[in-house]
N, C-alpha and C. Protein backbone atom coordinates (compact mmCIF):
# COMPACT_ATOMS: atom_id res chain seq x y z
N UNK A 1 108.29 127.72 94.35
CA UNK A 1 106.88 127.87 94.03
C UNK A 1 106.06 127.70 95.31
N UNK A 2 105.82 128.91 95.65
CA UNK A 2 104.51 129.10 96.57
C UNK A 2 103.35 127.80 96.58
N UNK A 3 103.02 127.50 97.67
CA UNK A 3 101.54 127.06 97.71
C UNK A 3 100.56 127.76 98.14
N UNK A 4 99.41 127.62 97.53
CA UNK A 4 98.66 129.17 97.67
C UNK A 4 97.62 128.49 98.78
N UNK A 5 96.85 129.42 99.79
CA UNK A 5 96.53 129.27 100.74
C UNK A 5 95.04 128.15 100.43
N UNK A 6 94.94 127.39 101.30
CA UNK A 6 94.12 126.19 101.26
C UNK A 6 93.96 125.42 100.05
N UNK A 7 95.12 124.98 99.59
CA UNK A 7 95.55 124.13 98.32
C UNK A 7 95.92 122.91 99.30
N UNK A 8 95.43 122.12 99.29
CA UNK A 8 96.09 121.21 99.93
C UNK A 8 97.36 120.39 98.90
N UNK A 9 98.21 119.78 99.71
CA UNK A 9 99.43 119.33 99.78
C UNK A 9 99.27 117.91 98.67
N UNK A 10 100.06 117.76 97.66
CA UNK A 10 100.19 115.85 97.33
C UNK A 10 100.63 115.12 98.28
N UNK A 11 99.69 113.81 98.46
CA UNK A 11 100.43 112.90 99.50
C UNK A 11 101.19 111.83 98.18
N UNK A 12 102.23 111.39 99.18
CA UNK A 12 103.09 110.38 98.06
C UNK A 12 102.99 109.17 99.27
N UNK A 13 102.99 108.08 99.14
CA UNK A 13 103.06 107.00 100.22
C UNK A 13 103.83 105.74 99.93
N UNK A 14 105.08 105.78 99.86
CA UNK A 14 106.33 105.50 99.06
C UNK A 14 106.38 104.02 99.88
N UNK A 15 107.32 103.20 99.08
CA UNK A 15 107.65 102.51 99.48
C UNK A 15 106.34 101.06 99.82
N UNK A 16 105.34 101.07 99.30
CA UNK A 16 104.15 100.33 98.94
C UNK A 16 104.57 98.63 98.93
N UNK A 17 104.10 97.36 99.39
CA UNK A 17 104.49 95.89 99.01
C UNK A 17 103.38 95.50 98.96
N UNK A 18 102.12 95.70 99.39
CA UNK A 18 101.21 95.33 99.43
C UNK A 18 99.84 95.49 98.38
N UNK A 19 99.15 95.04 97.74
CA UNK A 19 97.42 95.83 97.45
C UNK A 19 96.77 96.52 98.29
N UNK A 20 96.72 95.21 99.70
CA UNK A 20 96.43 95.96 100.80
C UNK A 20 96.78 97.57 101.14
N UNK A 21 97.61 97.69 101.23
CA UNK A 21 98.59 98.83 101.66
C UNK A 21 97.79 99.77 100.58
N UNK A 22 97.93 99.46 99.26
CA UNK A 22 97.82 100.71 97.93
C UNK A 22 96.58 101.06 98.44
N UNK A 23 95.69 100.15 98.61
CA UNK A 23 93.98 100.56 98.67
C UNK A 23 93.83 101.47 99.85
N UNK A 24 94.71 100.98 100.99
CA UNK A 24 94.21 101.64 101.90
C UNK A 24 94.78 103.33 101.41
N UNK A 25 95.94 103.80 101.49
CA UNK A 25 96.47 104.86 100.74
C UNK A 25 95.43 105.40 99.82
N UNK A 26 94.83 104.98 98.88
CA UNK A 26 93.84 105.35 97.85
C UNK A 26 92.83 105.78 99.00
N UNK A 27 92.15 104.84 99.56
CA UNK A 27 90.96 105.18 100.26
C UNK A 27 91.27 106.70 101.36
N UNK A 28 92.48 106.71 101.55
CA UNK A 28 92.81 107.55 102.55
C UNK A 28 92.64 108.85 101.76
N UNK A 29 93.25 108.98 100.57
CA UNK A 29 93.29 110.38 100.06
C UNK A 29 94.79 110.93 98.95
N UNK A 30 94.97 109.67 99.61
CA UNK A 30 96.96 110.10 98.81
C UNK A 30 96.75 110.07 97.08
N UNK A 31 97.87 110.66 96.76
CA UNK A 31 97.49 111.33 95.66
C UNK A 31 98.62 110.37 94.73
N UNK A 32 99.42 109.58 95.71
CA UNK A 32 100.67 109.11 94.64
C UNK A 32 101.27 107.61 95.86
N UNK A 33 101.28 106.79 94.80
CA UNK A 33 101.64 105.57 95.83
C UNK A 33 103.48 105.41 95.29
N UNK A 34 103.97 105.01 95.60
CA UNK A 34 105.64 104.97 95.25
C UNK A 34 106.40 103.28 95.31
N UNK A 35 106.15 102.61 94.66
CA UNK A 35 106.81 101.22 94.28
C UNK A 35 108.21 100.97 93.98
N UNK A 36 109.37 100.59 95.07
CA UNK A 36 110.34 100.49 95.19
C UNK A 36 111.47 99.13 94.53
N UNK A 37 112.03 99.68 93.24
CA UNK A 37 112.11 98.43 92.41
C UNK A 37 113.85 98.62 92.28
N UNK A 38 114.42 99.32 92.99
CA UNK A 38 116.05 99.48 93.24
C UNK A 38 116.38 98.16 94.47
N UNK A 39 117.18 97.38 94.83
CA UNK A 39 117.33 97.00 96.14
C UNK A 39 117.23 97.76 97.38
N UNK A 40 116.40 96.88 97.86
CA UNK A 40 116.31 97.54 99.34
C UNK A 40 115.13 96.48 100.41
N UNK A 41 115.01 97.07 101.41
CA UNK A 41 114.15 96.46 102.06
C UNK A 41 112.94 96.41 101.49
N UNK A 42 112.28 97.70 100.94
CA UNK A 42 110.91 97.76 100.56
C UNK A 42 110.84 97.39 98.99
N UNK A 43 111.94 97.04 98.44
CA UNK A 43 111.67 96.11 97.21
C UNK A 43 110.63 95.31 96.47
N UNK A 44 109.62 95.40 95.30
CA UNK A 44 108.96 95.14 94.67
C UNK A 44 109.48 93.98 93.64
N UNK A 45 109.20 93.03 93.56
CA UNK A 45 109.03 92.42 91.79
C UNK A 45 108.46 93.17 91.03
N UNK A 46 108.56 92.62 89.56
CA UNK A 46 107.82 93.15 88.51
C UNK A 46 106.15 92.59 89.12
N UNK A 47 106.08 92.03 88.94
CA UNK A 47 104.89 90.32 89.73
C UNK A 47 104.25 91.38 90.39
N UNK A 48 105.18 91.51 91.73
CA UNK A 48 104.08 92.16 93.15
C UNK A 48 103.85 93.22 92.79
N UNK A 49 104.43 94.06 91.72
CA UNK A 49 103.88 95.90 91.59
C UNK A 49 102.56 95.82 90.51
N UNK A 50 102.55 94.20 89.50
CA UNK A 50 101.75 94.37 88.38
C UNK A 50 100.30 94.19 89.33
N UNK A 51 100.12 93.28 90.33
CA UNK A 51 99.39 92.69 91.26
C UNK A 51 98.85 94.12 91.71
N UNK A 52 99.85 94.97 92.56
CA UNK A 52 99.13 95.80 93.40
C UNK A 52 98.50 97.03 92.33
N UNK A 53 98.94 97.28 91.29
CA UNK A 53 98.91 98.12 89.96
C UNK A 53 97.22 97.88 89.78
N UNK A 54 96.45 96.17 89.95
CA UNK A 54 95.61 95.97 89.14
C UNK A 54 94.65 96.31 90.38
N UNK A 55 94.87 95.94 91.39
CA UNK A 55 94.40 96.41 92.70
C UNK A 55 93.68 97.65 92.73
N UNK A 56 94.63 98.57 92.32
CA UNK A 56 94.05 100.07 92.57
C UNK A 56 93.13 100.23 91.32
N UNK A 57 93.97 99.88 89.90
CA UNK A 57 92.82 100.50 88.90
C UNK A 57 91.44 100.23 89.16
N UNK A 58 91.11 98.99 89.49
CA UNK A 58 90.25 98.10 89.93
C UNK A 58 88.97 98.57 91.01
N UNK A 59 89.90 99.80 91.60
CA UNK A 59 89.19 100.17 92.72
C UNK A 59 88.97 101.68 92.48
N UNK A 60 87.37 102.19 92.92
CA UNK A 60 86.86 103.25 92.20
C UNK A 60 87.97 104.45 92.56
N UNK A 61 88.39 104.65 93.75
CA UNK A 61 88.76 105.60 94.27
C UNK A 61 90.38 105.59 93.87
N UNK A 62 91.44 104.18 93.72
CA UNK A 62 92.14 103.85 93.05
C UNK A 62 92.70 104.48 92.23
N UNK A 63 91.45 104.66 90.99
CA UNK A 63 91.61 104.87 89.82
C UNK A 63 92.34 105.89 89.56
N UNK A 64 92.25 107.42 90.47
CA UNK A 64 92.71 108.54 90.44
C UNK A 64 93.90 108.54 91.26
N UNK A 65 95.13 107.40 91.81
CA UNK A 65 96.13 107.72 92.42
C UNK A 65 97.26 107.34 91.19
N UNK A 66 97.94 107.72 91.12
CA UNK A 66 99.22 107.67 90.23
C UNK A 66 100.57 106.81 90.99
N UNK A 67 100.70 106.28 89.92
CA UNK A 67 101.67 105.01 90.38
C UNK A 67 103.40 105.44 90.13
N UNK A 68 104.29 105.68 91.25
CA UNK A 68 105.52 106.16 91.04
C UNK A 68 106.48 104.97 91.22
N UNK A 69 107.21 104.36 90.18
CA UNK A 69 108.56 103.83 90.42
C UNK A 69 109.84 104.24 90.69
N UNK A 70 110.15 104.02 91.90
CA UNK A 70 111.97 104.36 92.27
C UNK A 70 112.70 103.51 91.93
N UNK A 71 113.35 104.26 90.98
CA UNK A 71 114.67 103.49 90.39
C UNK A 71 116.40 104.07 91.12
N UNK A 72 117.07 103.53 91.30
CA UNK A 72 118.54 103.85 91.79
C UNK A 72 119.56 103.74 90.16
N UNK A 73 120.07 104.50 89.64
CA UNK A 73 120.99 104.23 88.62
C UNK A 73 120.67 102.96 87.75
N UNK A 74 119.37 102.81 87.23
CA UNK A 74 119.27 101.67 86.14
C UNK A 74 118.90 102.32 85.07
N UNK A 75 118.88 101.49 84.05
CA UNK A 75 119.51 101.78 82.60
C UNK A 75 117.93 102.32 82.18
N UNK A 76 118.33 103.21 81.60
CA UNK A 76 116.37 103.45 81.13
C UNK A 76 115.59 102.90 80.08
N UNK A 77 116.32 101.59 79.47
CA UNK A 77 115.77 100.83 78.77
C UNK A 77 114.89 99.80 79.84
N UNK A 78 115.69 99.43 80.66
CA UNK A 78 114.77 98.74 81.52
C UNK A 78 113.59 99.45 82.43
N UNK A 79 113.69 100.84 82.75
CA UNK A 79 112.95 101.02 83.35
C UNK A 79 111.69 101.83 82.71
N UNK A 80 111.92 101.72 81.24
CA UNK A 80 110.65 101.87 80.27
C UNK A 80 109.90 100.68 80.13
N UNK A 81 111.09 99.54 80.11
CA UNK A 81 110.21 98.13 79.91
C UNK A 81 108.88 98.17 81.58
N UNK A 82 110.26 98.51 82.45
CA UNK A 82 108.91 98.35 83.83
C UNK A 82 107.99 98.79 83.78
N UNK A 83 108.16 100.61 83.09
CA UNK A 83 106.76 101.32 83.52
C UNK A 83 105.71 100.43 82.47
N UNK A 84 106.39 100.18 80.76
CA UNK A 84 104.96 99.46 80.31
C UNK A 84 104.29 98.30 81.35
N UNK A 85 105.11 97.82 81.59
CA UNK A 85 104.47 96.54 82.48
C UNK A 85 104.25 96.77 83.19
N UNK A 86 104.25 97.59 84.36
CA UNK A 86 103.77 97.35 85.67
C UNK A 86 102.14 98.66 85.27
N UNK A 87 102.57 99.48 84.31
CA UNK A 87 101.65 100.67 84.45
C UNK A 87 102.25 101.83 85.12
N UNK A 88 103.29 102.17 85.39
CA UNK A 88 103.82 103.36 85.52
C UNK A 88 103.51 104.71 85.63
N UNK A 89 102.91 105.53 86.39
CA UNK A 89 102.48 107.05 85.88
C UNK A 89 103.23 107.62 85.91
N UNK A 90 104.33 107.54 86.88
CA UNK A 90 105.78 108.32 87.10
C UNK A 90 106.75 107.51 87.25
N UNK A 91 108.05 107.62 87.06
CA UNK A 91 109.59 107.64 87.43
C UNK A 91 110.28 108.47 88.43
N UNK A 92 110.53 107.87 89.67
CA UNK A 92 111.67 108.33 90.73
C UNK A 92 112.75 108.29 90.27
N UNK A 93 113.89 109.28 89.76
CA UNK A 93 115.00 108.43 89.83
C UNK A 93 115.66 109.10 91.30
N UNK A 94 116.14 108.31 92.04
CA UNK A 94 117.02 108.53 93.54
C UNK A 94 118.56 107.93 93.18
N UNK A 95 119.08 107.77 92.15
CA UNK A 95 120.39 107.74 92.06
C UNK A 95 121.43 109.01 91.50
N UNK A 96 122.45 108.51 91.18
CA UNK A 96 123.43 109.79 90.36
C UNK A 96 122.73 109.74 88.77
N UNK A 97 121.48 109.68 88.44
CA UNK A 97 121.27 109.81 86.91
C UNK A 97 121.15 111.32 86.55
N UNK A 98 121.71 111.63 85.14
CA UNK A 98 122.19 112.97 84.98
C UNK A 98 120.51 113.39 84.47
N UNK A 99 120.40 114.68 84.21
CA UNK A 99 119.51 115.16 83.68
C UNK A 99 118.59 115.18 82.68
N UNK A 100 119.80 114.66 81.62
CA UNK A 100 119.58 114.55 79.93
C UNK A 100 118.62 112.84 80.15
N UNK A 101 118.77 111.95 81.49
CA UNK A 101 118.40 110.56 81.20
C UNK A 101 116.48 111.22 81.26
N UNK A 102 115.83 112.10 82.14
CA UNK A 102 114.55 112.12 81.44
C UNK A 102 114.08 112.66 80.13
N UNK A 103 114.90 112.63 79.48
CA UNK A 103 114.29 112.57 77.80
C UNK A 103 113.73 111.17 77.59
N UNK A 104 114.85 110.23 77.78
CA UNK A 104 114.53 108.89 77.41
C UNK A 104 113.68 107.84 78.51
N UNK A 105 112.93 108.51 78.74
CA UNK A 105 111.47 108.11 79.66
C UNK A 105 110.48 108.13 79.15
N UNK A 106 109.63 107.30 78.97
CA UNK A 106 108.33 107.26 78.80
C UNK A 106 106.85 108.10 79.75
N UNK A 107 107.45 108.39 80.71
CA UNK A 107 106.69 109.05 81.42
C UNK A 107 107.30 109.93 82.56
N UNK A 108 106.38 110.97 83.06
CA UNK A 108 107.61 112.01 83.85
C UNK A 108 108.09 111.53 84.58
N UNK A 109 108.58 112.16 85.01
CA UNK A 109 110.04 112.16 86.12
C UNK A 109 110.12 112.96 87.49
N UNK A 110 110.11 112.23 88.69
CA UNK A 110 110.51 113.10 89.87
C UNK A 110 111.84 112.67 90.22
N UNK A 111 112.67 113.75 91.25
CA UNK A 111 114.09 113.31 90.97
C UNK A 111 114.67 113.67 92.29
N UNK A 112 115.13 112.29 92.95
CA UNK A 112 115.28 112.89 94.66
C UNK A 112 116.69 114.00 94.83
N UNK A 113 116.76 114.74 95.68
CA UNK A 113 118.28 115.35 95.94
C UNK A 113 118.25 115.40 97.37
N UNK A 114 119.20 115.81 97.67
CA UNK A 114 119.77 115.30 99.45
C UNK A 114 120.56 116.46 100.10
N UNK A 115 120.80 117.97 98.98
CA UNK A 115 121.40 118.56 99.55
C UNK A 115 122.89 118.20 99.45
N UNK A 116 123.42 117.45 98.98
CA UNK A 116 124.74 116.59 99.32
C UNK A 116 125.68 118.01 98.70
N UNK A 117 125.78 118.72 97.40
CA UNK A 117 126.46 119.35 97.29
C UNK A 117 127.64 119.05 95.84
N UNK A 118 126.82 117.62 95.28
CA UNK A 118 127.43 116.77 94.62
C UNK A 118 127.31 117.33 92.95
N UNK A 119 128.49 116.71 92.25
CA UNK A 119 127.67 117.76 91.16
C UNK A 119 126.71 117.54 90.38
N UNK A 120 126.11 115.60 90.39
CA UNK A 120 125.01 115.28 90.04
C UNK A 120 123.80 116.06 90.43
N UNK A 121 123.80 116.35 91.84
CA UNK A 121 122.59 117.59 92.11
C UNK A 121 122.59 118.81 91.27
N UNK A 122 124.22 119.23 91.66
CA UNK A 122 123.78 120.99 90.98
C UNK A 122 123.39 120.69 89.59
N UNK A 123 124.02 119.57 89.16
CA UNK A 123 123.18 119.64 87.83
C UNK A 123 122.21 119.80 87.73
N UNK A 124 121.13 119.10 88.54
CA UNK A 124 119.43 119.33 88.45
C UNK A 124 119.45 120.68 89.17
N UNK A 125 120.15 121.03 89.83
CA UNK A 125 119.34 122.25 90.55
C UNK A 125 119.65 123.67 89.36
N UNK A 126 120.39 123.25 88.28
CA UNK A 126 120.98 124.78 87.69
C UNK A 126 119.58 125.26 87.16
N UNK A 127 119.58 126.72 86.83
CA UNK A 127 118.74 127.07 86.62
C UNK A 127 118.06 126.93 85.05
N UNK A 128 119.03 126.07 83.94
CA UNK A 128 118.40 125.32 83.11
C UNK A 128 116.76 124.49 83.30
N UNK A 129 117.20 123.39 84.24
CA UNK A 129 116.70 122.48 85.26
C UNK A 129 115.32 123.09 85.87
N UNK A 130 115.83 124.13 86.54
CA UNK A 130 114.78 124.22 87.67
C UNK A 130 113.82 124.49 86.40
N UNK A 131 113.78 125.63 85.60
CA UNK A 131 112.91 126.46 84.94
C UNK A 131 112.12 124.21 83.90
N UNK A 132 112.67 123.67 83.95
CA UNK A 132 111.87 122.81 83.59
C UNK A 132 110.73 122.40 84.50
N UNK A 133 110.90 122.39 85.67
CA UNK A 133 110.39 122.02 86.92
C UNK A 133 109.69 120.71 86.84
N UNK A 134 110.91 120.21 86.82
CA UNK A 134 110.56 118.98 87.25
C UNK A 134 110.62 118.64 88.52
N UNK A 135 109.80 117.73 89.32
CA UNK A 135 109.47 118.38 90.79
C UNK A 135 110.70 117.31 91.49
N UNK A 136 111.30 117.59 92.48
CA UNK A 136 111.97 117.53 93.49
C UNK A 136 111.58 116.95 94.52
N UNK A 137 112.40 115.26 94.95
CA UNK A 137 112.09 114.65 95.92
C UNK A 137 113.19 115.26 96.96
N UNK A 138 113.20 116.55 98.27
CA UNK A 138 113.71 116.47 98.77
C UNK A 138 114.26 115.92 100.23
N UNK A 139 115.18 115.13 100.36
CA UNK A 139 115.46 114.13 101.72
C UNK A 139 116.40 114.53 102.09
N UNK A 140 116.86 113.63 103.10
CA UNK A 140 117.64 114.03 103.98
C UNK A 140 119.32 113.59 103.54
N UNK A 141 120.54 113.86 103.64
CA UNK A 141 121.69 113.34 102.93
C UNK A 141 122.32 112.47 104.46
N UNK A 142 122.06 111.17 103.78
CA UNK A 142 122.63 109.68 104.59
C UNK A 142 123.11 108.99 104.26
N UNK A 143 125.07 109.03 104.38
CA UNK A 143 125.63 108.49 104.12
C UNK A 143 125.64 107.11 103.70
N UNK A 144 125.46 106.77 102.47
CA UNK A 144 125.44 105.18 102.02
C UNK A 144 123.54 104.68 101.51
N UNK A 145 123.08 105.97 101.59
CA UNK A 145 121.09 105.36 101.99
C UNK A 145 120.95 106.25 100.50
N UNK A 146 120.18 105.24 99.98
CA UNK A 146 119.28 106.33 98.71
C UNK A 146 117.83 107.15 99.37
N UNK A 147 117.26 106.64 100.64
CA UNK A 147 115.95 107.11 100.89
C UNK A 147 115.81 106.08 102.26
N UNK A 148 114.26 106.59 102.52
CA UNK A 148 113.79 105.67 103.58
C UNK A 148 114.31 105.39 104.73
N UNK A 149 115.37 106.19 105.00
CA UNK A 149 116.58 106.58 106.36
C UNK A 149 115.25 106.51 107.86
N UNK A 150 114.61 107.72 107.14
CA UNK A 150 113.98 108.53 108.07
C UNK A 150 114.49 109.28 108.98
N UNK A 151 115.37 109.70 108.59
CA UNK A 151 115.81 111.11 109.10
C UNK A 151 115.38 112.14 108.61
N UNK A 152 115.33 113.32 109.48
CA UNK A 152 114.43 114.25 109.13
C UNK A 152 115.67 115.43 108.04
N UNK A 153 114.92 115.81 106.67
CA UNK A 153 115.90 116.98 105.73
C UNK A 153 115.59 118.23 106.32
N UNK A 154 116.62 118.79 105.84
CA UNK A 154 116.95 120.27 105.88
C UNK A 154 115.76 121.27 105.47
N UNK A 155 115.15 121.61 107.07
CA UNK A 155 113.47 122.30 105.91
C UNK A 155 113.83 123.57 105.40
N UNK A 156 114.88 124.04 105.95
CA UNK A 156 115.34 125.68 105.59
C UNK A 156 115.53 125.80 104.51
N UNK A 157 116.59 124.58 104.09
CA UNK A 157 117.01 124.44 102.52
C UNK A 157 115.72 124.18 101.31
N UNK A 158 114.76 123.25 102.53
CA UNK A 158 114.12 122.88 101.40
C UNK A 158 113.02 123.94 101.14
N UNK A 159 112.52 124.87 101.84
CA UNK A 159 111.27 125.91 101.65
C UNK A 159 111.74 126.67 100.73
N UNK A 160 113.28 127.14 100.98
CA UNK A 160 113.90 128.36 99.91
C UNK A 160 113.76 127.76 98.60
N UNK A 161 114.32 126.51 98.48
CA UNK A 161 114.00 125.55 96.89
C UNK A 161 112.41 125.65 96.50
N UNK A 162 111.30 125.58 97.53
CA UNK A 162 110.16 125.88 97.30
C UNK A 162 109.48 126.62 97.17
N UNK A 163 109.97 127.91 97.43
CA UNK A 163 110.14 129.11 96.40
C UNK A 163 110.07 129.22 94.76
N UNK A 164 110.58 128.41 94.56
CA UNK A 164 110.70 128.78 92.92
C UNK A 164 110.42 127.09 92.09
N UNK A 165 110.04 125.84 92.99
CA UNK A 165 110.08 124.65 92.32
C UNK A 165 109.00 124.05 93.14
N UNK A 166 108.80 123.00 92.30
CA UNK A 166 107.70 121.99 93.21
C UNK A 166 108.54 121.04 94.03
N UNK A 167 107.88 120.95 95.03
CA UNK A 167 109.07 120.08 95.75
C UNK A 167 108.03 119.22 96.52
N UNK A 168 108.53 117.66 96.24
CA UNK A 168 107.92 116.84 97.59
C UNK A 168 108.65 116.52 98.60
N UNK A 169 108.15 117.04 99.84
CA UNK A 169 109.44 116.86 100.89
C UNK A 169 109.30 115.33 101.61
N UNK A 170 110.26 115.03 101.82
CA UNK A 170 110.14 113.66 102.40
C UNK A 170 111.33 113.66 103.50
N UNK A 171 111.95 112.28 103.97
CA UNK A 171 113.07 112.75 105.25
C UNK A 171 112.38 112.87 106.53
N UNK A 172 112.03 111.33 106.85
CA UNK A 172 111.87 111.72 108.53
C UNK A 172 110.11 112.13 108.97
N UNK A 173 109.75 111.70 108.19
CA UNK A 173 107.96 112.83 108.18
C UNK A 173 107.31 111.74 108.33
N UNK A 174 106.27 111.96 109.48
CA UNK A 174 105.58 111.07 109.83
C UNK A 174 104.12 111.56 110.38
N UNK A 175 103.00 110.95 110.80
CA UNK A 175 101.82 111.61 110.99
C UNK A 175 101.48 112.97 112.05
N UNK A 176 102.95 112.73 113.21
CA UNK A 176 102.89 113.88 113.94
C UNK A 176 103.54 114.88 113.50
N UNK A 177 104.56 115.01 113.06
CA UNK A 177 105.16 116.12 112.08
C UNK A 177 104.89 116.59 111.28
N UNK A 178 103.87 115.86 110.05
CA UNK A 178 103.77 116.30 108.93
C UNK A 178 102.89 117.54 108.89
N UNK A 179 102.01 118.40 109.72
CA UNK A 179 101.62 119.18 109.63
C UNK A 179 102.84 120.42 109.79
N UNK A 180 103.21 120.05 110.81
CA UNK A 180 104.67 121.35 111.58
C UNK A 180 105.15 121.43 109.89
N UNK A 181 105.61 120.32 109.24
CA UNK A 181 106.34 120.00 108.20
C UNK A 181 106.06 120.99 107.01
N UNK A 182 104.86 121.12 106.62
CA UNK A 182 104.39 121.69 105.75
C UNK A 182 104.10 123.02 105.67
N UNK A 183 103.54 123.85 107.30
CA UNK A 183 103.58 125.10 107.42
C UNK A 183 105.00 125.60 107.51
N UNK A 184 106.38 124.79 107.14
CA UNK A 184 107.53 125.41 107.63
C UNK A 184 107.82 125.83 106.34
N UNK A 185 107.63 124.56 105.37
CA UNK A 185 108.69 124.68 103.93
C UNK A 185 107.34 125.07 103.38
N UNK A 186 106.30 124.87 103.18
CA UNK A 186 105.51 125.03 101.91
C UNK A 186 105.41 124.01 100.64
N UNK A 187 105.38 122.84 100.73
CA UNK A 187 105.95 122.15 99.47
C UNK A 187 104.63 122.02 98.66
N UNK A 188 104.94 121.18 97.38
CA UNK A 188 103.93 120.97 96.46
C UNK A 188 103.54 119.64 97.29
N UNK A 189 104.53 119.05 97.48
CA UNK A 189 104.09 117.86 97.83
C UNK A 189 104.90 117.10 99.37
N UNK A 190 104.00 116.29 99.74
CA UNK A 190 104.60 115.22 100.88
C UNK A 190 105.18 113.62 100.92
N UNK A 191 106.13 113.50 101.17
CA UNK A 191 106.49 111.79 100.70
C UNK A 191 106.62 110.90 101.91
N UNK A 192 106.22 109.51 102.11
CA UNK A 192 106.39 108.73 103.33
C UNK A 192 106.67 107.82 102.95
N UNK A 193 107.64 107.05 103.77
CA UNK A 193 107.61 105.36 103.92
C UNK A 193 107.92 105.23 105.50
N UNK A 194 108.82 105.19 105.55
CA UNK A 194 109.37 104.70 107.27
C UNK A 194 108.62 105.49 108.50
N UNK A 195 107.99 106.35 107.94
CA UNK A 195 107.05 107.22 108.76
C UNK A 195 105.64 106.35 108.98
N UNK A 196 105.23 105.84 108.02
CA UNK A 196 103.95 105.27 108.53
C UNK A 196 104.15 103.42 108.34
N UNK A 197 105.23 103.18 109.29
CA UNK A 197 104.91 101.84 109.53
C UNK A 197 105.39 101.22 110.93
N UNK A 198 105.18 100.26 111.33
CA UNK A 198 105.60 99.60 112.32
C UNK A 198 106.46 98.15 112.60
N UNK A 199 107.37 98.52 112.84
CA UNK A 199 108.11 97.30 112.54
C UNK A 199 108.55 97.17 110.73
N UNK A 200 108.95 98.16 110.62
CA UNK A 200 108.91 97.53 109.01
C UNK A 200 108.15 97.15 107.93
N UNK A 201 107.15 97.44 108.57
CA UNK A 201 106.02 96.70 107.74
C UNK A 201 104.91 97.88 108.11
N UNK A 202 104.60 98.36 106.66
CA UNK A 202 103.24 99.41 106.65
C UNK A 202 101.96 99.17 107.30
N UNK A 203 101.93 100.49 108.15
CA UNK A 203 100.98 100.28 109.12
C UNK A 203 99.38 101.05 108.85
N UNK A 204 98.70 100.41 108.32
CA UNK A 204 97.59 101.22 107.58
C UNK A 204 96.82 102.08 108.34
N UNK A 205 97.09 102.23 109.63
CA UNK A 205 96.04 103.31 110.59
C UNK A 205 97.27 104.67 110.83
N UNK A 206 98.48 104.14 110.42
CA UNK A 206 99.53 105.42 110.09
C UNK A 206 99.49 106.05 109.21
N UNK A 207 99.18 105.34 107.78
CA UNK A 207 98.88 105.69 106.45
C UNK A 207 97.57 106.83 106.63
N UNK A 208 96.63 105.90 107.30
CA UNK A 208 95.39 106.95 107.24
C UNK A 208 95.55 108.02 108.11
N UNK A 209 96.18 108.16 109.43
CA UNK A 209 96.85 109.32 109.86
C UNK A 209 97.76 110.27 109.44
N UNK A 210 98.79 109.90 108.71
CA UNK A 210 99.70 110.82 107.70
C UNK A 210 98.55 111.61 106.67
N UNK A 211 98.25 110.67 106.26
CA UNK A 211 97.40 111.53 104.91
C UNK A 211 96.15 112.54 105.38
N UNK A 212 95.60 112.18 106.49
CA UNK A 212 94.36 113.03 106.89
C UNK A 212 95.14 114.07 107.33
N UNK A 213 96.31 114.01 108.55
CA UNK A 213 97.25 115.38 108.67
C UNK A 213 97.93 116.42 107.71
N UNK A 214 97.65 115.63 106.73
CA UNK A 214 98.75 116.40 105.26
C UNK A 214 97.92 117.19 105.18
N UNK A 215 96.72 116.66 105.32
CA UNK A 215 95.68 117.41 103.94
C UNK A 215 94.98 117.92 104.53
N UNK A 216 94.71 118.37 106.05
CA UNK A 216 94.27 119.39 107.11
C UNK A 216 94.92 120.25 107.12
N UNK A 217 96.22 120.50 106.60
CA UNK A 217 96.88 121.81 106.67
C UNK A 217 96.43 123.06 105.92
C-alpha cells in the first residue's frame, strides 16, 4: 500500500518508561507511543504504564496518541487483562504468536516480522493475512533480539511489502535517517526506540527530532 503524496507518515515512539518521555512524544507530534511489557531493558510494570497512560489522557494534545503494548509470546488472557488496565489502544505482538491469536484480543493488533523466513511469518505474510491488513512491524532479523537491536531492516524487502500492506518500519531508524528511510520504502508508518536515546535512556530533544523529520517528508 502506497502512500500517497504529502500524507505524512505515523510516528510510533516505542519503547516509552517515562510520563515524561509520553508527553514529550505527544507534544512532538507522534501518533503512537509503544509500552514494553515482555522482558527487556525497556520494560514497563503494570504501575509505570497505568501512571504514564494517565499522563497523556490528561494532557490536551495526549489525548489523540494511541497507546501500543508489546507483548513477546504471552497468553492473551493476560494481555487482555493488561490492555483493560493499563488502557490499551493497540497490541504488538513481536513473538512466534500465530495468526488465529488476534481474534482473541480486545483491541487491534500490530505484528512485528524480521524477514527471518520462519513459518510463523509466512503465516502472517500469506495472502489470507495480508488481505486482512493488519499492519506490519517491520525490523531487522537479530539473532536472539525480539526488537530494539537497532540495526537497520531490509528496506528493499520492506517497500515491496509496502506495496500492498501497511507497514511500520522500524530497525535502526533514527532522526538522521528517518527521512532517507521513508522516501526509500514508503511505509504507513515509522517506529523508534534505540534511535532516539542516549545512553539508554530516552532522549527527549531526539524524540522531538525523529518526529519533526518523519513528518517533513
Amino acid at each position: 500500500m502506497r502512500r500517497r503524496a504529502r500524507v505524512t507518515v505515523a510516528v510510533k515512539i516505542c519503547g516509552v518508561r517515562t510520563p515524561e518521555a509520553a508527553l514529550v512524544a505527544a507534544e512532538a507530534g507522534a501518533d503512537f507511543i509503544g509500552l514494553i511489557f515482555a522482558p527487556s531493558q525497556r520494560q514497563v510494570t503494570a504501575e509505570r504504564a497505568q501512571a504514564i497512560v494517565r499522563a497523556l489522557r490528561s494532557h490536551a494534545q495526549g489525548a489523540h496518541v494511541a497507546v501500543v503494548g508489546v507483548f513477546v509470546d504471552e497468553q492473551p488472557a493476560e494481555i487482555a487483562i493488561l490492555a483493560d488496565t493499563v488502557g490499551l489502544d493497540w497490541v504488538q505482538l513481536s513473538g512466534e504468536e500465530p495468526p488465529a491469536m488476534a481474534d482473541k484480543l480486545p483491541v487491534p493488533v500490530l505484528k512485528a516480522v524480521r524477514f527471518d523466513g520462519g513459518a510463523n511469518e509466512m503465516a502472517w505474510l500469506a495472502p489470507t493475512i495480508t488481505c486482512d491488513l493488519t499492519p506490519l512491524v517491520v525490523d531487522a532479523h537479530v539473532a536472539g533480539s525480539w526488537g530494539g537491536a537497532g540495526v537497520v531492516a531490509d528496506w528493499q524487502r520492506a517497500a515491496a511489502l509496502a506495496e500492498t500492506h501497511p507497514i511500520l518500519l522500524a530497525g535502526g531508524l533514527n532522526p538522521e535517517n528517518v527521512g532517507v528511510a521513508i522516501q526509500a520504502v514508503q511505509p504507513w508508518g515509522v517506529d523508534v526506540s534505540s534511535g532516539v536515546e542516549s545512553a539508554g535512556v530516552q532522549d527527549h530533544a531526539k524524540i522531538r527530532a525523529f518526529v519533526r523529520a518523519a513528518k517533513e517528508v
